[in-house]
C-alpha atoms as a PDB file:
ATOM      1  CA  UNK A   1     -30.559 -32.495   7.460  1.00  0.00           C
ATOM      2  CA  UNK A   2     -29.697 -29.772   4.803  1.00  0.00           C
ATOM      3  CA  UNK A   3     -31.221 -27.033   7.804  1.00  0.00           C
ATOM      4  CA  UNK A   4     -29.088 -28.482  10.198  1.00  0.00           C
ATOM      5  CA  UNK A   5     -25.619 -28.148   8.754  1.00  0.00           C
ATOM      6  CA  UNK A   6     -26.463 -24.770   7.566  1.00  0.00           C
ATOM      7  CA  UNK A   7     -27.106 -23.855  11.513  1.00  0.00           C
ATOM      8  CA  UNK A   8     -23.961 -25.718  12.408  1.00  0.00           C
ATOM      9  CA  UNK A   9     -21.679 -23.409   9.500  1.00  0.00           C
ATOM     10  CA  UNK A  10     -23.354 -20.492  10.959  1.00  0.00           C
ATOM     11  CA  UNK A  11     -22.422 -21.189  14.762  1.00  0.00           C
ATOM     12  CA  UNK A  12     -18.869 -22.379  13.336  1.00  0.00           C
ATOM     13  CA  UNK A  13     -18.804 -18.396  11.680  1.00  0.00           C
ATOM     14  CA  UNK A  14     -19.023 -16.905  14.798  1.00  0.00           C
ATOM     15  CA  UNK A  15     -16.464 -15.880  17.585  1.00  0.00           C
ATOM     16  CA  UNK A  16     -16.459 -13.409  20.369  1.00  0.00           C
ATOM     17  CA  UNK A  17     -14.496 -10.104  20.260  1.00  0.00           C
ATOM     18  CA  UNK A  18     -13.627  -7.318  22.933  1.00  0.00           C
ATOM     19  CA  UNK A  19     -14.549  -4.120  23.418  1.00  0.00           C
ATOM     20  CA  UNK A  20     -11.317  -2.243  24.610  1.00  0.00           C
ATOM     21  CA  UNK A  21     -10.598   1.205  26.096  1.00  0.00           C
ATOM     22  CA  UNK A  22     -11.787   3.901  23.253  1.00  0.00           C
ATOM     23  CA  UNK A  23     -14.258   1.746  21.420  1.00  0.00           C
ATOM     24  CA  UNK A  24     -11.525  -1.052  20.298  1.00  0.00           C
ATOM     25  CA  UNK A  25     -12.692  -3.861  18.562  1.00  0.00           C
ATOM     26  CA  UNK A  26     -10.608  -7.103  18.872  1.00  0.00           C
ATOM     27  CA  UNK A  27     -11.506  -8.878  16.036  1.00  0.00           C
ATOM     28  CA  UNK A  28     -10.573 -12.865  16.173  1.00  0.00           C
ATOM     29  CA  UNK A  29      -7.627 -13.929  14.467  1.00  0.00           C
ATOM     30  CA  UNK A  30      -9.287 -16.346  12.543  1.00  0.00           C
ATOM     31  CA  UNK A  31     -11.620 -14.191  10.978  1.00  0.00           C
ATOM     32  CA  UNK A  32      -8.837 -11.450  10.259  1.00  0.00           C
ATOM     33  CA  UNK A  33      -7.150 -14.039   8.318  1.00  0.00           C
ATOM     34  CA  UNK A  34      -9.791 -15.355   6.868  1.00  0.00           C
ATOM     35  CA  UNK A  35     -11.074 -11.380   5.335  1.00  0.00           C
ATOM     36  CA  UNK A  36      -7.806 -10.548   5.108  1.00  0.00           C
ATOM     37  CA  UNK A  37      -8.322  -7.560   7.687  1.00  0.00           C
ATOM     38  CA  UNK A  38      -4.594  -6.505   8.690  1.00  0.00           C
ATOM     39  CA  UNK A  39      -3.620  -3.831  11.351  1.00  0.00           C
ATOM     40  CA  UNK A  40      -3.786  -0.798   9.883  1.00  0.00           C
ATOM     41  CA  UNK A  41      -6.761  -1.782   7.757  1.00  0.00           C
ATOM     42  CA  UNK A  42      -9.671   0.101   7.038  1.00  0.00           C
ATOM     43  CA  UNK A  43     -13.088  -1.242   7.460  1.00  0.00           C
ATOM     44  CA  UNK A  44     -16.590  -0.118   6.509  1.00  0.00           C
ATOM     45  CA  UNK A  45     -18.909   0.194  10.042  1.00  0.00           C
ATOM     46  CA  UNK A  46     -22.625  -0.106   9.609  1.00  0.00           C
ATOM     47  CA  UNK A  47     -25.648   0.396  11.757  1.00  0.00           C
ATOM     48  CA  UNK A  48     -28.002  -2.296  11.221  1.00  0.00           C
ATOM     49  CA  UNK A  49     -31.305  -3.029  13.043  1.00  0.00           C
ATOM     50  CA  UNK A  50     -29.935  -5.847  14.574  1.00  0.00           C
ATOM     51  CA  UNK A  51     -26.819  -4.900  15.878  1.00  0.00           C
ATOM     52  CA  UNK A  52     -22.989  -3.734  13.847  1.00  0.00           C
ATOM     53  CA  UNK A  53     -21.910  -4.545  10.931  1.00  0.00           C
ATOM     54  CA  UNK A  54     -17.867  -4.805   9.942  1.00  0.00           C
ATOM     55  CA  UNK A  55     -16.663  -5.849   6.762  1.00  0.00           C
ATOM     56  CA  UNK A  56     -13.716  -4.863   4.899  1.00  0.00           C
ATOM     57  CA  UNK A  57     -12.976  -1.653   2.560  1.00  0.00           C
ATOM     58  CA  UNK A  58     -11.456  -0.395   0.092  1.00  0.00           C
ATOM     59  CA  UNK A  59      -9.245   3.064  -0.402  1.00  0.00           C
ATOM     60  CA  UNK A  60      -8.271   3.639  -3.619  1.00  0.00           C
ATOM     61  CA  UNK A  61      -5.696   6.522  -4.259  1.00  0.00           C
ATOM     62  CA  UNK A  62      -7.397   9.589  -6.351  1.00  0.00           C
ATOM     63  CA  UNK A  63      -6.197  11.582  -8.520  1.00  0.00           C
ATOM     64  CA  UNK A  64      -5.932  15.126  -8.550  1.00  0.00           C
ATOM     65  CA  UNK A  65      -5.552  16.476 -12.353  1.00  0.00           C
ATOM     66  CA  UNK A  66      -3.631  20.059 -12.402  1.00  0.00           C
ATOM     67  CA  UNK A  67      -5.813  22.393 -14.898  1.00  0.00           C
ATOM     68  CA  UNK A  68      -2.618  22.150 -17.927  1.00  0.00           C
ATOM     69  CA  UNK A  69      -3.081  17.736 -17.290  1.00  0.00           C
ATOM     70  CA  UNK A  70      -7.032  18.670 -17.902  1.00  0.00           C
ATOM     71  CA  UNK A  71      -6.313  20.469 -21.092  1.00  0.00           C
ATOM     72  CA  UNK A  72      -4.253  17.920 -22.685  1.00  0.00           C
ATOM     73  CA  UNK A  73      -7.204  15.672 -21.877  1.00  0.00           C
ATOM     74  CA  UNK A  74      -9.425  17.456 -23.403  1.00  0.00           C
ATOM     75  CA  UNK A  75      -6.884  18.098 -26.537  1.00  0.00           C
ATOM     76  CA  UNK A  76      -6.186  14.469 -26.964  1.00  0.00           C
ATOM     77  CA  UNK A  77      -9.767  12.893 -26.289  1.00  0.00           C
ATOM     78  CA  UNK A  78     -11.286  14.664 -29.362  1.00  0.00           C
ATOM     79  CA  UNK A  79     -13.405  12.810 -31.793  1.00  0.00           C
ATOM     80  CA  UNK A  80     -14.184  15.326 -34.476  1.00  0.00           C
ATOM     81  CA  UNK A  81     -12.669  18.115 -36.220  1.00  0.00           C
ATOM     82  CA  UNK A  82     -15.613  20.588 -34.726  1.00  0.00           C
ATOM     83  CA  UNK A  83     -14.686  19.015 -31.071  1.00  0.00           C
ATOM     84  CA  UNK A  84     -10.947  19.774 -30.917  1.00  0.00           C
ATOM     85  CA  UNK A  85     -12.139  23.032 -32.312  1.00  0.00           C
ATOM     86  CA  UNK A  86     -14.088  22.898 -28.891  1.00  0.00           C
ATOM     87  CA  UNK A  87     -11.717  21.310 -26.894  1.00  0.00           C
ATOM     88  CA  UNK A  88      -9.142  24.302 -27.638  1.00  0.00           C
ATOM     89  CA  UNK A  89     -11.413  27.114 -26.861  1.00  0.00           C
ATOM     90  CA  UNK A  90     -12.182  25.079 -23.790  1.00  0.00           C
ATOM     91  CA  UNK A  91      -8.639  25.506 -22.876  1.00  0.00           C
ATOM     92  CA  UNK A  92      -8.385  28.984 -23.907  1.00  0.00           C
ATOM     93  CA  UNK A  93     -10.935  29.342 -21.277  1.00  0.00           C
ATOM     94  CA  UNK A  94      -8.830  27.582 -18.521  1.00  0.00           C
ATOM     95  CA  UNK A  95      -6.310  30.539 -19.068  1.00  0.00           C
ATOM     96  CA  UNK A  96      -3.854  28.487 -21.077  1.00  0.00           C
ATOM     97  CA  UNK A  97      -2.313  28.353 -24.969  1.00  0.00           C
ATOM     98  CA  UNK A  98      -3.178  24.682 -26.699  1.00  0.00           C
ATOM     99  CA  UNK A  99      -0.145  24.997 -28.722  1.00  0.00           C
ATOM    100  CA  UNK A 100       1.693  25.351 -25.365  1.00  0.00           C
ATOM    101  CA  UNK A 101       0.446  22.243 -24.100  1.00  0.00           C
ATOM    102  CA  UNK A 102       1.250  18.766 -25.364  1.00  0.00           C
ATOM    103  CA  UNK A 103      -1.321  16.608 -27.740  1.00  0.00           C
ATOM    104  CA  UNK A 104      -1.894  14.957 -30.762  1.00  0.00           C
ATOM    105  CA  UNK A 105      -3.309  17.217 -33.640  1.00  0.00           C
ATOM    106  CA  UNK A 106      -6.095  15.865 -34.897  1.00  0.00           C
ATOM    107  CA  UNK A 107      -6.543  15.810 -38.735  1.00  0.00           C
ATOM    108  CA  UNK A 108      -8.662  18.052 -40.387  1.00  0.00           C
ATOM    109  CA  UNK A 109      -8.865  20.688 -37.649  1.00  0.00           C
END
Protein backbone atom coordinates (compact mmCIF):
# COMPACT_ATOMS: atom_id res chain seq x y z
CA UNK A 1 0.00 0.00 0.00
CA UNK A 2 2.78 2.31 1.48
CA UNK A 3 4.93 1.23 -2.13
CA UNK A 4 2.14 2.16 -4.07
CA UNK A 5 1.45 5.75 -3.13
CA UNK A 6 5.07 6.41 -3.11
CA UNK A 7 5.01 5.30 -7.05
CA UNK A 8 1.87 7.33 -7.53
CA UNK A 9 3.79 10.84 -5.80
CA UNK A 10 6.60 10.02 -8.02
CA UNK A 11 4.54 9.81 -11.42
CA UNK A 12 2.49 12.94 -9.99
CA UNK A 13 6.40 14.75 -9.81
CA UNK A 14 6.91 14.40 -13.22
CA UNK A 15 5.99 16.50 -16.40
CA UNK A 16 7.36 16.77 -19.85
CA UNK A 17 9.49 19.74 -21.06
CA UNK A 18 10.82 20.94 -24.59
CA UNK A 19 13.84 21.11 -26.05
CA UNK A 20 13.85 24.46 -28.10
CA UNK A 21 16.15 26.01 -30.73
CA UNK A 22 19.78 26.47 -28.89
CA UNK A 23 19.40 23.86 -26.22
CA UNK A 24 16.18 25.61 -24.45
CA UNK A 25 14.69 23.94 -21.76
CA UNK A 26 10.94 24.64 -21.13
CA UNK A 27 10.55 23.80 -17.79
CA UNK A 28 6.66 23.23 -16.63
CA UNK A 29 5.04 25.91 -14.93
CA UNK A 30 4.13 23.96 -12.16
CA UNK A 31 7.39 22.92 -11.23
CA UNK A 32 8.87 26.57 -11.74
CA UNK A 33 6.48 27.62 -9.18
CA UNK A 34 6.80 25.06 -7.14
CA UNK A 35 11.21 25.61 -6.96
CA UNK A 36 10.69 28.93 -7.32
CA UNK A 37 12.78 28.95 -10.71
CA UNK A 38 11.92 32.51 -12.34
CA UNK A 39 13.11 33.76 -15.83
CA UNK A 40 16.24 34.99 -15.48
CA UNK A 41 17.17 32.38 -12.89
CA UNK A 42 20.18 30.54 -12.61
CA UNK A 43 20.26 26.87 -12.24
CA UNK A 44 22.91 24.27 -11.43
CA UNK A 45 23.11 21.51 -14.64
CA UNK A 46 24.46 18.10 -13.80
CA UNK A 47 25.51 15.06 -15.72
CA UNK A 48 24.25 12.09 -14.09
CA UNK A 49 24.42 8.43 -15.25
CA UNK A 50 20.98 8.37 -15.84
CA UNK A 51 20.20 11.26 -17.65
CA UNK A 52 20.25 15.60 -16.49
CA UNK A 53 19.93 16.92 -13.58
CA UNK A 54 18.37 20.73 -12.92
CA UNK A 55 17.87 22.14 -9.70
CA UNK A 56 18.07 25.57 -8.55
CA UNK A 57 21.23 27.87 -7.53
CA UNK A 58 22.42 30.23 -5.78
CA UNK A 59 24.69 33.56 -6.70
CA UNK A 60 25.71 35.34 -3.97
CA UNK A 61 27.37 38.83 -4.59
CA UNK A 62 31.31 38.80 -3.53
CA UNK A 63 33.18 41.05 -2.29
CA UNK A 64 36.17 42.54 -3.50
CA UNK A 65 38.27 44.17 -0.44
CA UNK A 66 40.64 47.19 -1.79
CA UNK A 67 44.25 46.55 -0.06
CA UNK A 68 43.61 50.03 2.57
CA UNK A 69 39.77 47.92 3.53
CA UNK A 70 42.34 44.78 4.13
CA UNK A 71 44.52 46.74 6.43
CA UNK A 72 41.92 48.07 8.62
CA UNK A 73 40.91 44.42 8.89
CA UNK A 74 43.79 43.35 9.90
CA UNK A 75 44.21 46.56 12.39
CA UNK A 76 40.89 46.02 13.97
CA UNK A 77 40.76 42.06 14.19
CA UNK A 78 43.78 41.95 16.60
CA UNK A 79 43.69 39.89 19.69
CA UNK A 80 46.95 40.63 21.41
CA UNK A 81 49.27 43.36 21.95
CA UNK A 82 52.18 41.22 19.96
CA UNK A 83 49.41 40.73 17.00
CA UNK A 84 48.53 44.38 16.27
CA UNK A 85 52.25 44.73 16.56
CA UNK A 86 51.95 42.17 13.58
CA UNK A 87 49.05 43.35 12.05
CA UNK A 88 50.84 46.90 11.49
CA UNK A 89 53.98 45.65 10.00
CA UNK A 90 51.65 43.58 7.90
CA UNK A 91 50.34 46.77 6.58
CA UNK A 92 53.57 48.43 6.33
CA UNK A 93 54.16 45.67 3.98
CA UNK A 94 51.01 46.39 1.81
CA UNK A 95 52.73 49.84 1.09
CA UNK A 96 50.52 51.79 3.46
CA UNK A 97 50.88 53.98 7.01
CA UNK A 98 48.52 52.28 9.96
CA UNK A 99 48.15 55.59 11.48
CA UNK A 100 46.77 56.67 8.05
CA UNK A 101 44.21 54.17 8.04
CA UNK A 102 41.21 53.96 10.35
CA UNK A 103 41.03 51.37 13.54
CA UNK A 104 40.67 50.92 16.98
CA UNK A 105 44.01 51.03 19.02
CA UNK A 106 44.30 48.29 20.90
CA UNK A 107 45.52 48.68 24.55
CA UNK A 108 48.78 47.88 25.52
CA UNK A 109 50.39 48.03 22.07
Amino acid sequence: MAENRRIRAKADSRETGRIGKRGTLVIPARLRRRFGIEEGALVVVEARDDGVLIRPAVALPLEVYSPRRRAEFLLNNAASPAGYRLARRAVRKMGLDPDAIPHERLAGA
